[in-house]
PDB file of N, CA and C in Angstrom:
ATOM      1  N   UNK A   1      -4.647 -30.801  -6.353  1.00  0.00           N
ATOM      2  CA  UNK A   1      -4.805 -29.389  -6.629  1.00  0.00           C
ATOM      3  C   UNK A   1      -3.429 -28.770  -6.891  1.00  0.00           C
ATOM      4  N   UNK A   2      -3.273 -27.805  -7.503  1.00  0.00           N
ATOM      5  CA  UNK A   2      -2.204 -27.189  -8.092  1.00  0.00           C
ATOM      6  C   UNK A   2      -1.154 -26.589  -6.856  1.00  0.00           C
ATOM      7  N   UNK A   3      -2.022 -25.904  -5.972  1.00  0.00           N
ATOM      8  CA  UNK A   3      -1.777 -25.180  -4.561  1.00  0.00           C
ATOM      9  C   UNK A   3      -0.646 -26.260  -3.817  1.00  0.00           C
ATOM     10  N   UNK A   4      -1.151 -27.086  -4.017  1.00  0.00           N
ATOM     11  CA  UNK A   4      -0.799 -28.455  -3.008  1.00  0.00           C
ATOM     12  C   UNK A   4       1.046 -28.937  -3.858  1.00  0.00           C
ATOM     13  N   UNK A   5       0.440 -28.765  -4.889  1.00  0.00           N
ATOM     14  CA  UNK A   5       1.539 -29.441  -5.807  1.00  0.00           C
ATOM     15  C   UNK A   5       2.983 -28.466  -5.434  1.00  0.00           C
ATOM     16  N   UNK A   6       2.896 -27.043  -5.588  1.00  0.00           N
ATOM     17  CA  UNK A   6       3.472 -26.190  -5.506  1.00  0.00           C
ATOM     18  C   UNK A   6       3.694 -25.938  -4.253  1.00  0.00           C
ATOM     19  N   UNK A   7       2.936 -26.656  -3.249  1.00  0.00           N
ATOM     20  CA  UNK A   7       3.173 -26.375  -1.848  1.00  0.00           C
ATOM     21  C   UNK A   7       4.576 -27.380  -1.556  1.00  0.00           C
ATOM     22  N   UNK A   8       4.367 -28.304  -2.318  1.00  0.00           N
ATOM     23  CA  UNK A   8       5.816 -29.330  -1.764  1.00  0.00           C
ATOM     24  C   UNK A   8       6.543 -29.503  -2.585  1.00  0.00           C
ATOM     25  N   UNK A   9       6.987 -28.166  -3.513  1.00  0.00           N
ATOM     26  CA  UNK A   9       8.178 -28.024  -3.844  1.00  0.00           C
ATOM     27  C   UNK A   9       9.106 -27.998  -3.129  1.00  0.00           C
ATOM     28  N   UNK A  10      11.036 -28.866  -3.536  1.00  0.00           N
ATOM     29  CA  UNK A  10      11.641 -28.471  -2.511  1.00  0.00           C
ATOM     30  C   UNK A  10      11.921 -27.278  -2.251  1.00  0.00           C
ATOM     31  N   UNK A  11      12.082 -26.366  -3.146  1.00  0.00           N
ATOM     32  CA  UNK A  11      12.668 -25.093  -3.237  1.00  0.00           C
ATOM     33  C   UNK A  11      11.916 -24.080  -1.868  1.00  0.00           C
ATOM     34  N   UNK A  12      10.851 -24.743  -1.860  1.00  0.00           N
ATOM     35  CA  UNK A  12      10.210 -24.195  -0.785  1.00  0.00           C
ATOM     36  C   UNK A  12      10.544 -24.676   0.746  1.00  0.00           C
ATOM     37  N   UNK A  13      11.272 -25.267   0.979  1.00  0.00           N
ATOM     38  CA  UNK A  13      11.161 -26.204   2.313  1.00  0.00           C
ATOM     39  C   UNK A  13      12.240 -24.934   3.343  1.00  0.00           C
ATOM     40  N   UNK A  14      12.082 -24.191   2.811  1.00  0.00           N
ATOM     41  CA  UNK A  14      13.065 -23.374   3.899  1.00  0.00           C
ATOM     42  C   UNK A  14      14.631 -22.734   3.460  1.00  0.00           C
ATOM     43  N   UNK A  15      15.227 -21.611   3.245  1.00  0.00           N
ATOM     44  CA  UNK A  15      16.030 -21.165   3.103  1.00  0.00           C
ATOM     45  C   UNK A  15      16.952 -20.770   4.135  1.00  0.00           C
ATOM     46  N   UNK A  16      16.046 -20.001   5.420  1.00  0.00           N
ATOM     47  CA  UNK A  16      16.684 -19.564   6.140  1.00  0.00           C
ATOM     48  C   UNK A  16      15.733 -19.662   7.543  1.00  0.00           C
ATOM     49  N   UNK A  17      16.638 -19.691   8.705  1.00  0.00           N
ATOM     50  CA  UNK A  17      15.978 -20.529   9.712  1.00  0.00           C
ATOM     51  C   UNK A  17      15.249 -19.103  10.855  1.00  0.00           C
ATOM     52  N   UNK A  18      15.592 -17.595  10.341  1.00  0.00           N
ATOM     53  CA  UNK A  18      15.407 -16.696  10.932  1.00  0.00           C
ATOM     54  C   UNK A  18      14.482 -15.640   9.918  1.00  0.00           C
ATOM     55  N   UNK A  19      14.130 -14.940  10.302  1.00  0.00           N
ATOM     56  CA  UNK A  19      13.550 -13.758   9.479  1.00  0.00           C
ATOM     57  C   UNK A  19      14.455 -13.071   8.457  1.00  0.00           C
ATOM     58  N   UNK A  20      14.313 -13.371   7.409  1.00  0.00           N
ATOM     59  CA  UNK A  20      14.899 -13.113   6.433  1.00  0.00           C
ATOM     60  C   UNK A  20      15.552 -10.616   6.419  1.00  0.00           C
ATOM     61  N   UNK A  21      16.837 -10.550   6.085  1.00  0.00           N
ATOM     62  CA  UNK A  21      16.914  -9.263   5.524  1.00  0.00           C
ATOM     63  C   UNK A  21      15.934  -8.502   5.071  1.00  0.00           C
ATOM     64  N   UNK A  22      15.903  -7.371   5.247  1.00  0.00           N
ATOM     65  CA  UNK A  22      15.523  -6.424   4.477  1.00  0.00           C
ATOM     66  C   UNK A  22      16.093  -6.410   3.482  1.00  0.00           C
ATOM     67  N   UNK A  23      15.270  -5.792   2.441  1.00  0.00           N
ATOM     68  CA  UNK A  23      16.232  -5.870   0.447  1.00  0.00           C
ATOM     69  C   UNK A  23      16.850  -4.250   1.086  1.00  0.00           C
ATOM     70  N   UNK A  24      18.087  -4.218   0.635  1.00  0.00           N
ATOM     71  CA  UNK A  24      18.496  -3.074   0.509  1.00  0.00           C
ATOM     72  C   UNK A  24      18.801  -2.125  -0.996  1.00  0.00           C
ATOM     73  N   UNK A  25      18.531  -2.801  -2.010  1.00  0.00           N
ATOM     74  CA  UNK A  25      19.192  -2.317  -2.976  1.00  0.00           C
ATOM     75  C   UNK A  25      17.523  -1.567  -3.422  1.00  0.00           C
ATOM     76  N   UNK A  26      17.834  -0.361  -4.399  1.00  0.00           N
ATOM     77  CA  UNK A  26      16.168   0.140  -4.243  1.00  0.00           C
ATOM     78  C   UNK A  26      14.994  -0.343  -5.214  1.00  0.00           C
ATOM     79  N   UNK A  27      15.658  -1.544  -6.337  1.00  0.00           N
ATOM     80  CA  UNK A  27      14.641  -1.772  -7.232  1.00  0.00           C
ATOM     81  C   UNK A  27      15.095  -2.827  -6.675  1.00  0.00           C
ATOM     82  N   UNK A  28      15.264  -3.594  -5.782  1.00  0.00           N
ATOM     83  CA  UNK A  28      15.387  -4.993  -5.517  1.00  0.00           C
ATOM     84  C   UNK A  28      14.057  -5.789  -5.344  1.00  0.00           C
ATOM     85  N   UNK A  29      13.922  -6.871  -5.590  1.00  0.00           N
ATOM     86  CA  UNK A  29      12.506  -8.056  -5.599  1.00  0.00           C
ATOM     87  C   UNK A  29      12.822  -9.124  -4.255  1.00  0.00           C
ATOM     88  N   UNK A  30      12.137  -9.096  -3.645  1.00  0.00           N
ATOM     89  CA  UNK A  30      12.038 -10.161  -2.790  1.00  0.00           C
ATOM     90  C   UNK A  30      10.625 -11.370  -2.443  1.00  0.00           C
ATOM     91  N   UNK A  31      10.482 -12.898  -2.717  1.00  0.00           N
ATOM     92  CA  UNK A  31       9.885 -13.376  -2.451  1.00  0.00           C
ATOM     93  C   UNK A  31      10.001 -13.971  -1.430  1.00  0.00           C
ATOM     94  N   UNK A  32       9.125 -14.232  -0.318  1.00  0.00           N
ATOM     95  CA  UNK A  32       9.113 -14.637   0.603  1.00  0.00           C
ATOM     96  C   UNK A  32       8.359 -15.832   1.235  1.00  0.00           C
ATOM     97  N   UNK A  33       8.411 -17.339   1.163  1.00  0.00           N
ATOM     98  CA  UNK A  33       7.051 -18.051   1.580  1.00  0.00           C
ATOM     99  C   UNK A  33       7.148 -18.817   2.472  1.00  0.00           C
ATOM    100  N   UNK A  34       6.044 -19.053   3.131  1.00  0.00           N
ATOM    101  CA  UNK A  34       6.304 -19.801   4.493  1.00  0.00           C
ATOM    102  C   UNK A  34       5.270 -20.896   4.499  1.00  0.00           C
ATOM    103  N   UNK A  35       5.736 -22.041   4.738  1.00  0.00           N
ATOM    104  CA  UNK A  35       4.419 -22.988   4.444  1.00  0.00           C
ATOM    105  C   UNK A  35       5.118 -24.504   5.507  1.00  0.00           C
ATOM    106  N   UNK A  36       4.067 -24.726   6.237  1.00  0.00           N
ATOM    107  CA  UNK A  36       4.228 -26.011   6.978  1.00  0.00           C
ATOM    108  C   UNK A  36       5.411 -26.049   7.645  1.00  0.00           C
ATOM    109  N   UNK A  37       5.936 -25.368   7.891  1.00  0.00           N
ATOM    110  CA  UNK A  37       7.421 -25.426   8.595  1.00  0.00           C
ATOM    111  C   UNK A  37       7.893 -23.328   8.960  1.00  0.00           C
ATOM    112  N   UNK A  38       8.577 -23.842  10.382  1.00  0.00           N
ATOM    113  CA  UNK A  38       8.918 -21.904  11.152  1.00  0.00           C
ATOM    114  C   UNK A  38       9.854 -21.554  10.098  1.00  0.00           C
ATOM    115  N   UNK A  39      10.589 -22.460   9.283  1.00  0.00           N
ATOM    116  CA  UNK A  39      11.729 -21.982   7.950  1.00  0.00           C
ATOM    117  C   UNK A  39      10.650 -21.112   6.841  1.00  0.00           C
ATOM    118  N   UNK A  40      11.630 -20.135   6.715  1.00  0.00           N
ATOM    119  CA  UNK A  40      10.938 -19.211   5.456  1.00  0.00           C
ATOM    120  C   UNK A  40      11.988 -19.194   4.355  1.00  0.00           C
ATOM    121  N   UNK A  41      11.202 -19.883   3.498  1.00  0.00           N
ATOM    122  CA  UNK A  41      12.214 -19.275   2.203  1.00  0.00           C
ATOM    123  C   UNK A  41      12.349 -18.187   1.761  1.00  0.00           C
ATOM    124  N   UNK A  42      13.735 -18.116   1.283  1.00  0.00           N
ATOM    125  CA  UNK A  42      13.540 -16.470   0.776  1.00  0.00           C
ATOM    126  C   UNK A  42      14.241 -16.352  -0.645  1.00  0.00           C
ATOM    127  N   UNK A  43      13.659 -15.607  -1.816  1.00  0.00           N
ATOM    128  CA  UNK A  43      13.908 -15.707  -3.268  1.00  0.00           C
ATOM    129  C   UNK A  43      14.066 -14.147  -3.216  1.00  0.00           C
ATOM    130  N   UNK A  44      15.042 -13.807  -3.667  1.00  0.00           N
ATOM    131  CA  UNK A  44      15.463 -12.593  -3.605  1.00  0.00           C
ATOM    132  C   UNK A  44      16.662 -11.995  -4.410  1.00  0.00           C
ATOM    133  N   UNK A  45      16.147 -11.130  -5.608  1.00  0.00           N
ATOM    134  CA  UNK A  45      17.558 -10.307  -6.304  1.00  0.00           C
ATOM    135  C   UNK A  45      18.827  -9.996  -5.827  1.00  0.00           C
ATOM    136  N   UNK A  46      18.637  -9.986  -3.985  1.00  0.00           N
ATOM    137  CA  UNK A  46      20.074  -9.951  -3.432  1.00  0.00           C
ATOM    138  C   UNK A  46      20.690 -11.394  -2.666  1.00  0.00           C
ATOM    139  N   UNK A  47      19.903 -12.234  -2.932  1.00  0.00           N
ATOM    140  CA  UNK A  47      20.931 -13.388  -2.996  1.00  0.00           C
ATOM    141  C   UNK A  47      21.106 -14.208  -4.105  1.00  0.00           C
ATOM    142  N   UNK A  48      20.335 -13.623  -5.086  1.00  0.00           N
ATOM    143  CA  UNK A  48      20.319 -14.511  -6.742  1.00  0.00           C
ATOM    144  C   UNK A  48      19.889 -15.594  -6.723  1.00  0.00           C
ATOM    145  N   UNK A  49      18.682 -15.790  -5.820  1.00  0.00           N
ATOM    146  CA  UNK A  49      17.835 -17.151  -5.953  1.00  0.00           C
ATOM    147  C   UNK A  49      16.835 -16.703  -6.177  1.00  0.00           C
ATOM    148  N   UNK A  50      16.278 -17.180  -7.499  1.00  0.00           N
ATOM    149  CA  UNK A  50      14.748 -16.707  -7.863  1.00  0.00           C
ATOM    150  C   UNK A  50      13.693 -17.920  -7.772  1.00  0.00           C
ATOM    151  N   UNK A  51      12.656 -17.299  -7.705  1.00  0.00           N
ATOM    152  CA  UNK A  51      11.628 -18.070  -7.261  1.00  0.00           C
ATOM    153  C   UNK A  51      11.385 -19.073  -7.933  1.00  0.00           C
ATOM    154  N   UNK A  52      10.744 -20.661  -7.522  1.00  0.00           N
ATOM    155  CA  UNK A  52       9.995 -21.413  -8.594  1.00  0.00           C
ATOM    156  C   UNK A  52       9.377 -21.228  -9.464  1.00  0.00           C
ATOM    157  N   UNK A  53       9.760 -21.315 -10.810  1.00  0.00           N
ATOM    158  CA  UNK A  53       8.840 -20.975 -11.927  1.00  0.00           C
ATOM    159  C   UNK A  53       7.179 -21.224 -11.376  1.00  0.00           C
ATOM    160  N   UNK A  54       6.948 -22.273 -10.853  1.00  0.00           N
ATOM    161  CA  UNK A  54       5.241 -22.794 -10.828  1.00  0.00           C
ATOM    162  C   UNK A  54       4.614 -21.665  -9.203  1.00  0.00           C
ATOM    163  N   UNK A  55       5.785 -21.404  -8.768  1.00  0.00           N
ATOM    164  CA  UNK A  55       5.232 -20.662  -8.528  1.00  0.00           C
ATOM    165  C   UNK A  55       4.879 -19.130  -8.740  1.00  0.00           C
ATOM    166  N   UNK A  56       5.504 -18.531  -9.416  1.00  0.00           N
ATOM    167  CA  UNK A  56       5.149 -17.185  -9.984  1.00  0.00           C
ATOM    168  C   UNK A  56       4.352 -17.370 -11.363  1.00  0.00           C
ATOM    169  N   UNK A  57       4.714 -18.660 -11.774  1.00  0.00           N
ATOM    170  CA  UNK A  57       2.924 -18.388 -12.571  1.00  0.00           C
ATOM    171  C   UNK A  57       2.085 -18.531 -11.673  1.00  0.00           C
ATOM    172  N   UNK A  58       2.283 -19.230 -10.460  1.00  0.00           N
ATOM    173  CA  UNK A  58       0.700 -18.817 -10.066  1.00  0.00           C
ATOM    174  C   UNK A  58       0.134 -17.382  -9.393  1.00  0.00           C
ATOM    175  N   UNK A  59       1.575 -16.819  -9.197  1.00  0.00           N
ATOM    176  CA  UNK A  59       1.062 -15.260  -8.780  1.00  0.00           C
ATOM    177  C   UNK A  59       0.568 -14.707  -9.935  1.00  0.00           C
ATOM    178  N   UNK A  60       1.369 -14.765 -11.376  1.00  0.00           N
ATOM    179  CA  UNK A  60       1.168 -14.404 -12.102  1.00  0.00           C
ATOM    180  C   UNK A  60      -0.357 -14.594 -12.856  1.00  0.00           C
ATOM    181  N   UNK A  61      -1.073 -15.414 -12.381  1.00  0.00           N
ATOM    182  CA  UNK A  61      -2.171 -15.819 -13.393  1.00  0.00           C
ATOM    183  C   UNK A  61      -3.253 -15.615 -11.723  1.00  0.00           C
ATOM    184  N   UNK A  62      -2.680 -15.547 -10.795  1.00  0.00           N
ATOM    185  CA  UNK A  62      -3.608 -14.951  -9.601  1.00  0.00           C
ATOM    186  C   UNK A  62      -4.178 -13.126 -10.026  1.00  0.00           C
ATOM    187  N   UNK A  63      -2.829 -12.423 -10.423  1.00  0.00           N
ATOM    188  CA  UNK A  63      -2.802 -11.071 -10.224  1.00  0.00           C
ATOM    189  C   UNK A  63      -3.825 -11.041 -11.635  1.00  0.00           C
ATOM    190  N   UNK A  64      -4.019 -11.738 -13.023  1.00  0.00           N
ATOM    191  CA  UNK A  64      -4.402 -11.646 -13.563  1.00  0.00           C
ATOM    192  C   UNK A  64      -6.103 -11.853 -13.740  1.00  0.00           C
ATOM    193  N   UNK A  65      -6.627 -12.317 -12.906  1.00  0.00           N
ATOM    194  CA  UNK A  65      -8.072 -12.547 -12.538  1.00  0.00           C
ATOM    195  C   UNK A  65      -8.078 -11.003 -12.346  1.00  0.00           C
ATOM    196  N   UNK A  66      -9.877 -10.814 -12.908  1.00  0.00           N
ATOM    197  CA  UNK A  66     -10.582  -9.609 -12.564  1.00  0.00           C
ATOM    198  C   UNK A  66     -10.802  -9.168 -11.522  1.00  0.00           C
ATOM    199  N   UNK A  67     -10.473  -7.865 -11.406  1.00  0.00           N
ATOM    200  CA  UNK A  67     -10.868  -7.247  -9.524  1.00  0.00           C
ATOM    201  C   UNK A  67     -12.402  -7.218 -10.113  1.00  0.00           C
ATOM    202  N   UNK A  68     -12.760  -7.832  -8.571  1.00  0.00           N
ATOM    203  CA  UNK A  68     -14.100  -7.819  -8.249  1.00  0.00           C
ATOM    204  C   UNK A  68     -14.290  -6.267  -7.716  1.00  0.00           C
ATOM    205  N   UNK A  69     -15.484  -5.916  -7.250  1.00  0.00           N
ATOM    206  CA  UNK A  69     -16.117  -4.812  -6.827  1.00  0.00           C
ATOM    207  C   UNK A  69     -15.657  -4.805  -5.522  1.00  0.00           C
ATOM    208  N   UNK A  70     -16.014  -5.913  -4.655  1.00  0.00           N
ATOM    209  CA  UNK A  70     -15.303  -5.921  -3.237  1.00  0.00           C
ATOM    210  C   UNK A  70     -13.955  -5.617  -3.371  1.00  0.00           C
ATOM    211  N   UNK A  71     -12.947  -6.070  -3.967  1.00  0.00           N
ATOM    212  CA  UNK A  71     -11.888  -6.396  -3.905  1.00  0.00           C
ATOM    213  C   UNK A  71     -11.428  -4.078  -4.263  1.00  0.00           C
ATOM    214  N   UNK A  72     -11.954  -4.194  -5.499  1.00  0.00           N
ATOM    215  CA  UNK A  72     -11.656  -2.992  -5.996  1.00  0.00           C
ATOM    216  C   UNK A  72     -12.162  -1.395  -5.175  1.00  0.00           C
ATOM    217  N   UNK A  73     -13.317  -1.974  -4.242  1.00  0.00           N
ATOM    218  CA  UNK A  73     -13.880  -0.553  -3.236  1.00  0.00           C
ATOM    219  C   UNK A  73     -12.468  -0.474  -1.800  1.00  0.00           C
ATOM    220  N   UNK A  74     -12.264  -2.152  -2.080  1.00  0.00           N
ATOM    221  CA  UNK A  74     -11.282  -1.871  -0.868  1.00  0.00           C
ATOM    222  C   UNK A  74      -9.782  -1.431  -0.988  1.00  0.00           C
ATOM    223  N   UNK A  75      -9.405  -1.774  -2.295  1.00  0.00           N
ATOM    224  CA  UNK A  75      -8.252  -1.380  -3.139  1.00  0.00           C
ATOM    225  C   UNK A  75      -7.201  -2.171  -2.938  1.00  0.00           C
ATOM    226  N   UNK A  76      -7.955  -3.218  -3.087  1.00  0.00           N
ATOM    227  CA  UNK A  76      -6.933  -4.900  -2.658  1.00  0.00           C
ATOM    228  C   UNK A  76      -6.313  -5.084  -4.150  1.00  0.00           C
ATOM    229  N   UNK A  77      -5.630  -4.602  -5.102  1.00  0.00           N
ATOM    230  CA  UNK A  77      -5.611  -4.638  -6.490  1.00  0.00           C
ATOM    231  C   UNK A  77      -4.357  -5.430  -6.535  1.00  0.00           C
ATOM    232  N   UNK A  78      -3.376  -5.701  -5.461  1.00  0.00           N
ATOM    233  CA  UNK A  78      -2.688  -6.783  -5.827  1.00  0.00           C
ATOM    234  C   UNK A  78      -2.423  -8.113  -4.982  1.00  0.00           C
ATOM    235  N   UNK A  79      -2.165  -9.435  -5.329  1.00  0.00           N
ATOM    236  CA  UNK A  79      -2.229  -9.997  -4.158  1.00  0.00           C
ATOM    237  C   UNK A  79      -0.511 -10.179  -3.245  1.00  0.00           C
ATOM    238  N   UNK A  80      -0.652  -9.725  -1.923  1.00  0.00           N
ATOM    239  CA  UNK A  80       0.457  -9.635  -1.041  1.00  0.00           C
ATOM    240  C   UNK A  80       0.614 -10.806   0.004  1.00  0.00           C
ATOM    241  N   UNK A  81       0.090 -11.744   0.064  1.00  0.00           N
ATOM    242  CA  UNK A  81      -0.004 -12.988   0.229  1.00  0.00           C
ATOM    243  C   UNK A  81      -0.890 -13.895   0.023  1.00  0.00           C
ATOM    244  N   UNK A  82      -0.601 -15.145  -0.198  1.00  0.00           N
ATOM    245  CA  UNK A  82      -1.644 -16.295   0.106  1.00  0.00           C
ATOM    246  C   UNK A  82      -0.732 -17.714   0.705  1.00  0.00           C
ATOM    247  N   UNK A  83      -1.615 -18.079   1.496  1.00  0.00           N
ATOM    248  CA  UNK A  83      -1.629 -19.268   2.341  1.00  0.00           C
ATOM    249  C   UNK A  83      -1.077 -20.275   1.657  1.00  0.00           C
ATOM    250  N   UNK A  84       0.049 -20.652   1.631  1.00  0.00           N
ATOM    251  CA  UNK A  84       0.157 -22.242   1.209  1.00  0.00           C
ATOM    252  C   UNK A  84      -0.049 -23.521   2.080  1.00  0.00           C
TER     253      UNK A  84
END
């Protein structure tokens, strides 16, 4: 599965061994993922590490699926995490 594939990227295996900064700058981007390990990576405009391509297409082609009716009464219109 694709999920899986993208789950054991290295890029993902951990950046930082604590809870990552707050972005301070005000249009700043921060990605954040945590998967199989207490290390969270962190992809972020203020340290100039951007995310895995495979993985922001998959946000990208996630955010792009149709809001459902459930999704849209509850006003879930973007996705703010998923499980790796």
């Amino acid at each position: 599965m694709r999920v899986n594939a993208i789950k054991n990227l290295p890029e993902l295996r951990g950046t930082v061994s604590r809870a990552p900064r707050s972005l301070v700058s005000l249009h700043g981007e921060g990605w954040y993922t945590e998967a199989d390990s207490p290390e969270i990576a962190a992809f972020t405009t203020e340290n100039s590490v951007a995310p895995p391509r495979e993985l922001v297409e998959l946000f990208n082609e996630i955010e792009g699926m149709p809001v459902t009716r459930t999704s849209a009464i509850s006003g879930q219109r973007h996705l703010s995490r998923i499980l790796l």
